[in-house]
C-alpha atoms as a PDB file:
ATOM      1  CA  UNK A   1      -8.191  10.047  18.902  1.00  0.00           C
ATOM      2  CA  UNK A   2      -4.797   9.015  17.176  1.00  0.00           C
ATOM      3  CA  UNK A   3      -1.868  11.136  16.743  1.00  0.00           C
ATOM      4  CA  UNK A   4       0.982  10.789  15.097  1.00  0.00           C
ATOM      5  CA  UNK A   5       4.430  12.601  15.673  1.00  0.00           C
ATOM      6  CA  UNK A   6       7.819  12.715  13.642  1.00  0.00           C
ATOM      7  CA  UNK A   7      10.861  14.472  14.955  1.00  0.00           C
ATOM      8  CA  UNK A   8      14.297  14.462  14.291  1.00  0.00           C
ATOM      9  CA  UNK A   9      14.650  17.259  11.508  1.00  0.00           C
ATOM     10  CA  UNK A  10      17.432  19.861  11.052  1.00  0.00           C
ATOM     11  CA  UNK A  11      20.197  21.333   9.273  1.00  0.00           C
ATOM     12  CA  UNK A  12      23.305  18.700   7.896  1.00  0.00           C
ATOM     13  CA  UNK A  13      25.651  18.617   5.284  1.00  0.00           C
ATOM     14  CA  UNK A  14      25.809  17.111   2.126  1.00  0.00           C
ATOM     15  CA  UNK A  15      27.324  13.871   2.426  1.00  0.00           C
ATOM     16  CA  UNK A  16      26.099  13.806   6.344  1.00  0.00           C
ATOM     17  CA  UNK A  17      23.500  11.330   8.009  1.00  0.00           C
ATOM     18  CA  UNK A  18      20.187  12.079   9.975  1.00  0.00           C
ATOM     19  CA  UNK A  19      17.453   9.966  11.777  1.00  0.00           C
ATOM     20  CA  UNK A  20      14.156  10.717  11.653  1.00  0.00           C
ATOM     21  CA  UNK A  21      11.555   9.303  14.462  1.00  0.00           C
ATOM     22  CA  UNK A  22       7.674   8.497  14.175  1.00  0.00           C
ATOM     23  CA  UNK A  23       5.320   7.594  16.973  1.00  0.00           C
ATOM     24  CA  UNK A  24       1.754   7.080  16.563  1.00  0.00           C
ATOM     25  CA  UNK A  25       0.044   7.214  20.126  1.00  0.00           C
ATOM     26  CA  UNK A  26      -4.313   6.543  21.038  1.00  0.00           C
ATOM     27  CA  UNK A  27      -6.794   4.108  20.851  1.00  0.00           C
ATOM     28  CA  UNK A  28      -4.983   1.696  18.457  1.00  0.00           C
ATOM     29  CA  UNK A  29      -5.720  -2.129  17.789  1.00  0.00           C
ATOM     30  CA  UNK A  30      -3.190  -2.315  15.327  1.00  0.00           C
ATOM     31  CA  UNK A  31      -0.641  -0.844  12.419  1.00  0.00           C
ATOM     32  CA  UNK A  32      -0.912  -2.037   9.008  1.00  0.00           C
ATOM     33  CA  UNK A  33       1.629   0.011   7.321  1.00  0.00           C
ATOM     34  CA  UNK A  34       3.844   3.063   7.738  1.00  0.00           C
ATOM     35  CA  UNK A  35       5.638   4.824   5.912  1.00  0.00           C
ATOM     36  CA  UNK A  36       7.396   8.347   4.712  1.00  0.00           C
ATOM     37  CA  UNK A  37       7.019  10.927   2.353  1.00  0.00           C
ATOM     38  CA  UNK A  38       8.384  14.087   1.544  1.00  0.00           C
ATOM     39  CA  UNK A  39       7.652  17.680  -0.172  1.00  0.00           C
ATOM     40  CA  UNK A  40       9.475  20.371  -1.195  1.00  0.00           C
ATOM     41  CA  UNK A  41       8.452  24.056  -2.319  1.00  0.00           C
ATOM     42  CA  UNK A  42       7.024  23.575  -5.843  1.00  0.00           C
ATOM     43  CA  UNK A  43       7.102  19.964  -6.043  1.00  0.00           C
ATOM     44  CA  UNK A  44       4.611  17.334  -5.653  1.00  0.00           C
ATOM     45  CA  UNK A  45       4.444  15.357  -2.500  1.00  0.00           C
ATOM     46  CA  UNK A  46       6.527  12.064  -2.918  1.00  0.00           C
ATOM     47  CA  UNK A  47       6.552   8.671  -1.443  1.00  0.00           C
ATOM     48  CA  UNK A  48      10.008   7.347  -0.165  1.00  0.00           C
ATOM     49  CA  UNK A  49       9.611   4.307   1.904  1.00  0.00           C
ATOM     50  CA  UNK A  50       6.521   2.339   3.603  1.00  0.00           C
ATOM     51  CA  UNK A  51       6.792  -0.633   5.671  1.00  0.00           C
ATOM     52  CA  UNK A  52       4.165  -3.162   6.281  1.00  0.00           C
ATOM     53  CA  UNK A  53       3.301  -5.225   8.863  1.00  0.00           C
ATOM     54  CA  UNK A  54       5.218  -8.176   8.149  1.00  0.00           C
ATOM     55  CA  UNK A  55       8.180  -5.702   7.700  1.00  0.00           C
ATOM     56  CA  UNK A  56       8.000  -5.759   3.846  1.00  0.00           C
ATOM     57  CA  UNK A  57       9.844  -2.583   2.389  1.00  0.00           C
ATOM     58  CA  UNK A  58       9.811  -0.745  -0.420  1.00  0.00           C
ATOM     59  CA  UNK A  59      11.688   2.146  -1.662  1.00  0.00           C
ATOM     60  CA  UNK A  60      11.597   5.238  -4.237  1.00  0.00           C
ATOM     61  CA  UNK A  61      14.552   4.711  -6.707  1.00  0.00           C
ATOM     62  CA  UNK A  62      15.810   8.510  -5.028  1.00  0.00           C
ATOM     63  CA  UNK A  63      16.389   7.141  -1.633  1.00  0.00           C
ATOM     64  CA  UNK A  64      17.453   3.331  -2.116  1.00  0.00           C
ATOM     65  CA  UNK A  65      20.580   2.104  -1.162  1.00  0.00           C
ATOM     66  CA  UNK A  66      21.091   5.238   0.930  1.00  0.00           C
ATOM     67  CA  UNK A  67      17.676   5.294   3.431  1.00  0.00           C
ATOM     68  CA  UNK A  68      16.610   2.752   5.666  1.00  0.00           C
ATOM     69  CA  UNK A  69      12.847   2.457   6.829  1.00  0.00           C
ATOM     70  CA  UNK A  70      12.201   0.261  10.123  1.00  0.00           C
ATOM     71  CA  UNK A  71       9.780  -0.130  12.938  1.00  0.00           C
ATOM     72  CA  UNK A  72       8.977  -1.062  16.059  1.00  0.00           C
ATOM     73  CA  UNK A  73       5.699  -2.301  16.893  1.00  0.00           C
ATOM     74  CA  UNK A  74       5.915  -2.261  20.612  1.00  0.00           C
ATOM     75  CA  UNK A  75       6.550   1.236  20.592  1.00  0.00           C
ATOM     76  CA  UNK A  76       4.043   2.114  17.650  1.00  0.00           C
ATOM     77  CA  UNK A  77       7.367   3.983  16.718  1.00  0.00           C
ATOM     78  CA  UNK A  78       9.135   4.364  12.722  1.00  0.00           C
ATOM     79  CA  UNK A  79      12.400   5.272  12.072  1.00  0.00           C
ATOM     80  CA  UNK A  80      13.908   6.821   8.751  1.00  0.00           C
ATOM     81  CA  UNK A  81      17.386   6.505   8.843  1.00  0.00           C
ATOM     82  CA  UNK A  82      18.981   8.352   5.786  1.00  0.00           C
ATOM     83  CA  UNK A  83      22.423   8.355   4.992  1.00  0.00           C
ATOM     84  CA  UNK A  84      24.238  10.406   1.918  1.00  0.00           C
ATOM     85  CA  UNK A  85      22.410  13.129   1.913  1.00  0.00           C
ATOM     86  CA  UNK A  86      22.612  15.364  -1.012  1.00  0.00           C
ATOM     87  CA  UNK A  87      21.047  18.935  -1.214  1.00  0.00           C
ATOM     88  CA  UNK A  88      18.060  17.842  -3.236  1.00  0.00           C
ATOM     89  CA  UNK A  89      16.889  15.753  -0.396  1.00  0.00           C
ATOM     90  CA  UNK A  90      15.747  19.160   1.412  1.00  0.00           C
ATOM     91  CA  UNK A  91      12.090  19.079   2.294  1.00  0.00           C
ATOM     92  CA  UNK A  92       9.421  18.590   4.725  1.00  0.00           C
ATOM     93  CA  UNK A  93       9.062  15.304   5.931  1.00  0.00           C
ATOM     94  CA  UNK A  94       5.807  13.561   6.809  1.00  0.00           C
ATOM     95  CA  UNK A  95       5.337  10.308   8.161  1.00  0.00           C
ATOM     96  CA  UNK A  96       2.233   8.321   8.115  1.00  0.00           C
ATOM     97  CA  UNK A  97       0.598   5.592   9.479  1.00  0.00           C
ATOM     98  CA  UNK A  98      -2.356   3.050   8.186  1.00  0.00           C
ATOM     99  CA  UNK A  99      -4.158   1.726  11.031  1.00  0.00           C
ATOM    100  CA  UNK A 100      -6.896   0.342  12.606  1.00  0.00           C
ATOM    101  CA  UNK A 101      -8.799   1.836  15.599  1.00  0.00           C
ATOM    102  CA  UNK A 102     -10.435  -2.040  16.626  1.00  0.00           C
ATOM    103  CA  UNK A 103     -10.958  -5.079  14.982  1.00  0.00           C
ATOM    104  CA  UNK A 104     -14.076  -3.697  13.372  1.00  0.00           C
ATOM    105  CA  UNK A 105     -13.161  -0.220  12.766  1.00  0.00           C
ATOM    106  CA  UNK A 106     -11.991   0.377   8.796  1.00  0.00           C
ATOM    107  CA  UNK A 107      -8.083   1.058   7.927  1.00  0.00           C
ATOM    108  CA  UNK A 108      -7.394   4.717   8.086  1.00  0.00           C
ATOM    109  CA  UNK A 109      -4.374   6.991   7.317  1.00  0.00           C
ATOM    110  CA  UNK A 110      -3.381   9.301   9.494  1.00  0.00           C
ATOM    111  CA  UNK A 111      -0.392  11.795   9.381  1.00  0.00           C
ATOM    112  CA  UNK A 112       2.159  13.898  11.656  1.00  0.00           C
ATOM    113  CA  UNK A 113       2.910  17.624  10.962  1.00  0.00           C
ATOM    114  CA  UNK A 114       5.736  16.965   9.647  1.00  0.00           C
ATOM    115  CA  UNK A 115       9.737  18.115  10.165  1.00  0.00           C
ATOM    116  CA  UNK A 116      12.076  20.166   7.723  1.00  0.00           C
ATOM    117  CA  UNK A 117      15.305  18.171   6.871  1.00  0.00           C
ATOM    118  CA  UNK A 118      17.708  20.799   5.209  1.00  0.00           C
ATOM    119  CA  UNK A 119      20.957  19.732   3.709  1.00  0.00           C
ATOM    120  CA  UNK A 120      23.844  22.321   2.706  1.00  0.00           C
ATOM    121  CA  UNK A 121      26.367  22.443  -0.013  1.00  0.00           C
END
């Protein structure tokens, strides 16, 4: 079984910076691409960044120039760093990651719990 785990939520101020962490841990032959999305009450779920496995990026138009999405493969590990944050960033975070179980096994998605990033006025 795979799990995957973000962390690095909480409270900041507009203008402020925050880091947010992703580790998938199991049976894993390898990572094809991760990435982040976020939701907030009344809105539809929205992707911000994904990564592949050649460390292509792309980015929403909201979040360029002021998030950064990287990874490290050793550590099955993402990172989302943001930077500028404004109060319509607030939402629950999920991460995500595409991956495959063996060399035989199809790509699947699977997804943390996700953390609340909340930023003030």
């Amino acid at each position: 079984q795979v799990q995957v785990v973000e962390s690095g939520g909480g409270l900041v101020r507009a203008g402020g910076s925050l880091t947010l962490s992703c580790s998938a841990s199991g049976s894993i032959f390898s990572i094809d691409v991760m990435g982040w999305y976020r939701q907030a009450p009344g809105k539809q779920r929205e992707l911000l960044a994904f990564i592949t496995s050649d460390d292509t990026t792309n980015y929403a138009d909201s979040v360029k120039g002021r998030f950064t999405i990287s990874r490290d493969n050793a550590k099955n590990t993402e990172y989302l760093q943001m930077n500028s944050l404004k109060p319509e960033d607030t939402a629950v975070y999920y991460c995500n990651a595409d991956l495959r179980r063996s060399s035989w096994s199809p790509r699947q998605r699977y997804w943390g719990q996700g953390t609340q990033v909340t930023v003030s006025s």
